[in-house]
N, C-alpha and C. Protein backbone atom coordinates (compact mmCIF):
# COMPACT_ATOMS: atom_id res chain seq x y z
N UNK A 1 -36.43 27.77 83.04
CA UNK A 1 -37.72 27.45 82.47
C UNK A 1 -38.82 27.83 83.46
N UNK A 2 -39.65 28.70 83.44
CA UNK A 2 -40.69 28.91 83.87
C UNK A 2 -42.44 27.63 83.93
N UNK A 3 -42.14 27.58 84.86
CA UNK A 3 -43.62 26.20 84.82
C UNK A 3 -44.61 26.14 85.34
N UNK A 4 -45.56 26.03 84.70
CA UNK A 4 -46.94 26.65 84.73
C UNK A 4 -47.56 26.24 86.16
N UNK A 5 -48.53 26.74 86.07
CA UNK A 5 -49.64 25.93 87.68
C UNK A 5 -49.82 25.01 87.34
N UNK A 6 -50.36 24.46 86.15
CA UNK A 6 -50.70 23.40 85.73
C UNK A 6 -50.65 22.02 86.59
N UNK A 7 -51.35 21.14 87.11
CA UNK A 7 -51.69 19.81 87.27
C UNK A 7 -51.45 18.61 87.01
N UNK A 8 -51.51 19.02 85.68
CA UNK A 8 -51.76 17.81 84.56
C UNK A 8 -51.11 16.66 84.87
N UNK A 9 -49.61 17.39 84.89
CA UNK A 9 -48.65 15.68 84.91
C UNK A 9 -49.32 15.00 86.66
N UNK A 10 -49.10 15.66 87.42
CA UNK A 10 -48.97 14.90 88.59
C UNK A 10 -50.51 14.44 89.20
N UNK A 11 -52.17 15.12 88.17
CA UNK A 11 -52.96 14.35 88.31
C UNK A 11 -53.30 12.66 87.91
N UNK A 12 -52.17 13.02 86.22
CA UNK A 12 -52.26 11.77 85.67
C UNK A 12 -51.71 10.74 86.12
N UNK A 13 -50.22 11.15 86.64
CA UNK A 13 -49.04 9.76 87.49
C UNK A 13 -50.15 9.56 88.44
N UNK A 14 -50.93 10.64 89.29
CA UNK A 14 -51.56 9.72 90.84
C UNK A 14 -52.22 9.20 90.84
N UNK A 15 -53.24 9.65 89.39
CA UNK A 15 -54.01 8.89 89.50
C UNK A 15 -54.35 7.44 88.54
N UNK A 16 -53.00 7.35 87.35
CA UNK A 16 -52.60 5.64 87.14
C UNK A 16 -53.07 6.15 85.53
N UNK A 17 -53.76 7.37 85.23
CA UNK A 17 -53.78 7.27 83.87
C UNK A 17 -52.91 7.18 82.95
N UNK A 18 -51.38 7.82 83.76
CA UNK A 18 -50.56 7.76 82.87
C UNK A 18 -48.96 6.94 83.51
N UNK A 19 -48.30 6.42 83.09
CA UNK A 19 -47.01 6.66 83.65
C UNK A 19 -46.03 6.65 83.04
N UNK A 20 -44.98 6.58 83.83
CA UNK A 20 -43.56 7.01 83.56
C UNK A 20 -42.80 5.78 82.78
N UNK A 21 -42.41 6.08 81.31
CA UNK A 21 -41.40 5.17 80.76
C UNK A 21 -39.99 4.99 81.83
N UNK A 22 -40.36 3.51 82.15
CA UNK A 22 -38.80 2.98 83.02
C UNK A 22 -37.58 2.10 81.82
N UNK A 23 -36.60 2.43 82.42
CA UNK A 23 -35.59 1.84 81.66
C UNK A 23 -35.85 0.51 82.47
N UNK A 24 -35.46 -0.56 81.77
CA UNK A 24 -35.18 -2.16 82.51
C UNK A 24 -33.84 -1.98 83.36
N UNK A 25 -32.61 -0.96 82.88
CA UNK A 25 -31.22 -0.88 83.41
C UNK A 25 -31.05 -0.21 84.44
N UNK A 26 -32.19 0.49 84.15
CA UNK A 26 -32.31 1.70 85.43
C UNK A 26 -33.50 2.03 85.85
N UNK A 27 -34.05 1.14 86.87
CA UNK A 27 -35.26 1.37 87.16
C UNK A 27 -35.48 2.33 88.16
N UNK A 28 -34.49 3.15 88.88
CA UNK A 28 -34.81 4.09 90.29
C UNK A 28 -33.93 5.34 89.62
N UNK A 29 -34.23 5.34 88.15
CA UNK A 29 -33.79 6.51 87.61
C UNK A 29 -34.93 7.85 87.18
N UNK A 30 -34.54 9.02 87.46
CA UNK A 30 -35.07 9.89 87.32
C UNK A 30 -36.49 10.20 85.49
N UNK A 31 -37.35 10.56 85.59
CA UNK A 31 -38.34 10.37 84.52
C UNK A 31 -37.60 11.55 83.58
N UNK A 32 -37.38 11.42 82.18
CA UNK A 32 -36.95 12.61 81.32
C UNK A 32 -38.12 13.10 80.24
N UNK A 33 -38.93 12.14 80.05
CA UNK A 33 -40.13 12.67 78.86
C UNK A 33 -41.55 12.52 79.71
N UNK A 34 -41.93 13.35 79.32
CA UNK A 34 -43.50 13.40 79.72
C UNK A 34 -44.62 12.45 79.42
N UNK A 35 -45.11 11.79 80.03
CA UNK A 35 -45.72 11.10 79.08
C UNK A 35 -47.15 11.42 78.90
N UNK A 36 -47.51 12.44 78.59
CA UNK A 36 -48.60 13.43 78.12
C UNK A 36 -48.34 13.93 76.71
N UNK A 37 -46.99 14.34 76.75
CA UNK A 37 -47.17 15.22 75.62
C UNK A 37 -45.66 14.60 74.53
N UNK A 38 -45.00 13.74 75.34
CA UNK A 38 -43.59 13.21 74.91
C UNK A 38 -42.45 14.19 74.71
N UNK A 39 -42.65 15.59 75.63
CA UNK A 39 -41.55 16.73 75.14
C UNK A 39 -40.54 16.48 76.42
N UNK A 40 -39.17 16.58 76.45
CA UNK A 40 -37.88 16.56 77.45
C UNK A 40 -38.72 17.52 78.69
N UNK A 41 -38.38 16.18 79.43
CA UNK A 41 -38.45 17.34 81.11
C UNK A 41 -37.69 17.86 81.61
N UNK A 42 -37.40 18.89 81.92
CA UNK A 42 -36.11 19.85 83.40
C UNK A 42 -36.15 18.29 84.86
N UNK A 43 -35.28 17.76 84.96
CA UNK A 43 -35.25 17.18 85.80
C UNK A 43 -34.40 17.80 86.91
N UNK A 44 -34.17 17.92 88.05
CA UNK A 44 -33.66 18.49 88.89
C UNK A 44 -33.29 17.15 89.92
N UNK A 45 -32.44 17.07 90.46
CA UNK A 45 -31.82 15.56 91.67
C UNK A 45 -31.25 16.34 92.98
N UNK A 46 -32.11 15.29 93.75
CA UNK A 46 -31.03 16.24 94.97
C UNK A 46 -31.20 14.76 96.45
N UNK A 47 -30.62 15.01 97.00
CA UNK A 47 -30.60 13.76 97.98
C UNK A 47 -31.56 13.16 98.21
N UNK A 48 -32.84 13.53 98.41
CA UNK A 48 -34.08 13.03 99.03
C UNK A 48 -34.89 12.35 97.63
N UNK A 49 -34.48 12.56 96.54
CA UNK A 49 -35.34 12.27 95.40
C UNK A 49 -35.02 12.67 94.11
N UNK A 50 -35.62 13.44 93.44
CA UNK A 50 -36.03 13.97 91.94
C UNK A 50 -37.16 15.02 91.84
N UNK A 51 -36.77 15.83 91.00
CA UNK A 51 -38.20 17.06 90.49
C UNK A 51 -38.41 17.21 88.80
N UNK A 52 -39.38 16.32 88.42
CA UNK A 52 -39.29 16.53 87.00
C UNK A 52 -40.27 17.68 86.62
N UNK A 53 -40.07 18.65 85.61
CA UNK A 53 -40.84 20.06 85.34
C UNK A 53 -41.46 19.62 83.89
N UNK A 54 -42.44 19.16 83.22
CA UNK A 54 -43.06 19.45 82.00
C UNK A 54 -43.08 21.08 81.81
N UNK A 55 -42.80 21.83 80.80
CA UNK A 55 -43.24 23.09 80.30
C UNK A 55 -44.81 23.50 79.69
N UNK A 56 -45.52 22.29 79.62
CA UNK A 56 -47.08 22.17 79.38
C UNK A 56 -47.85 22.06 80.47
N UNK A 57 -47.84 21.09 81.23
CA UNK A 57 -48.30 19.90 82.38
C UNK A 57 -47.80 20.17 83.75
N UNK A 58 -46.71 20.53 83.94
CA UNK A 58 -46.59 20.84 85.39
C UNK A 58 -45.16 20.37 86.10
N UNK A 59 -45.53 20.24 87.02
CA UNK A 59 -44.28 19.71 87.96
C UNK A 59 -44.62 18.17 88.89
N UNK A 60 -43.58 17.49 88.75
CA UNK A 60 -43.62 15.80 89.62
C UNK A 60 -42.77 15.97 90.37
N UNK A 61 -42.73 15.66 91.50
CA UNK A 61 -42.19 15.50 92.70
C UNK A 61 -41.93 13.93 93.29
N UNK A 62 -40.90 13.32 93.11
CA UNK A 62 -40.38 11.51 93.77
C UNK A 62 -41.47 11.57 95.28
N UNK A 63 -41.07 12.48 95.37
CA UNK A 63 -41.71 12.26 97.20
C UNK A 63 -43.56 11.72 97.10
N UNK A 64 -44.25 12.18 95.81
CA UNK A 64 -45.62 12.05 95.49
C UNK A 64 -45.49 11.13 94.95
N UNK A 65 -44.79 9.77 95.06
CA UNK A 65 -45.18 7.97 94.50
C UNK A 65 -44.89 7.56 95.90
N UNK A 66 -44.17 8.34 97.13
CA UNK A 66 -44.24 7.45 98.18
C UNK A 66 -45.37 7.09 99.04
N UNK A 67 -46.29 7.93 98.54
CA UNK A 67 -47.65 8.16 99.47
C UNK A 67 -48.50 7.07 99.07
């Protein structure tokens, strides 16, 4: 999947307009829907975190909620 420059998602998570549907069962689980546009994200996992990709909106990075 190719993903745009786009902003969008990771202006909205930082800056509280939007966030991430949590499961109650799994709360340190990776984000799968956007919550901009409600379409499946490319999630990617790797030791240090998570990389979720919107195909509209952009790219989220775990490491950008530790700040």
């Amino acid at each position: 999947m190719k993903v745009p420059h786009s902003t969008a998602l990771a202006d909205a998570i930082l800056s509280g307009a939007a966030t991430f549907a949590v499961c109650q069962d799994r709360p340190n689980d990776a984000p799968r829907i956007c919550p901009l546009c409600g379409r499946r994200m490319v999630v990617k996992i790797n030791p240090l975190g998570w990389e979720a990709a919107c195909s509209r909106h952009g790219l989220f990075r775990s490491q950008w909620l530790e700040r």
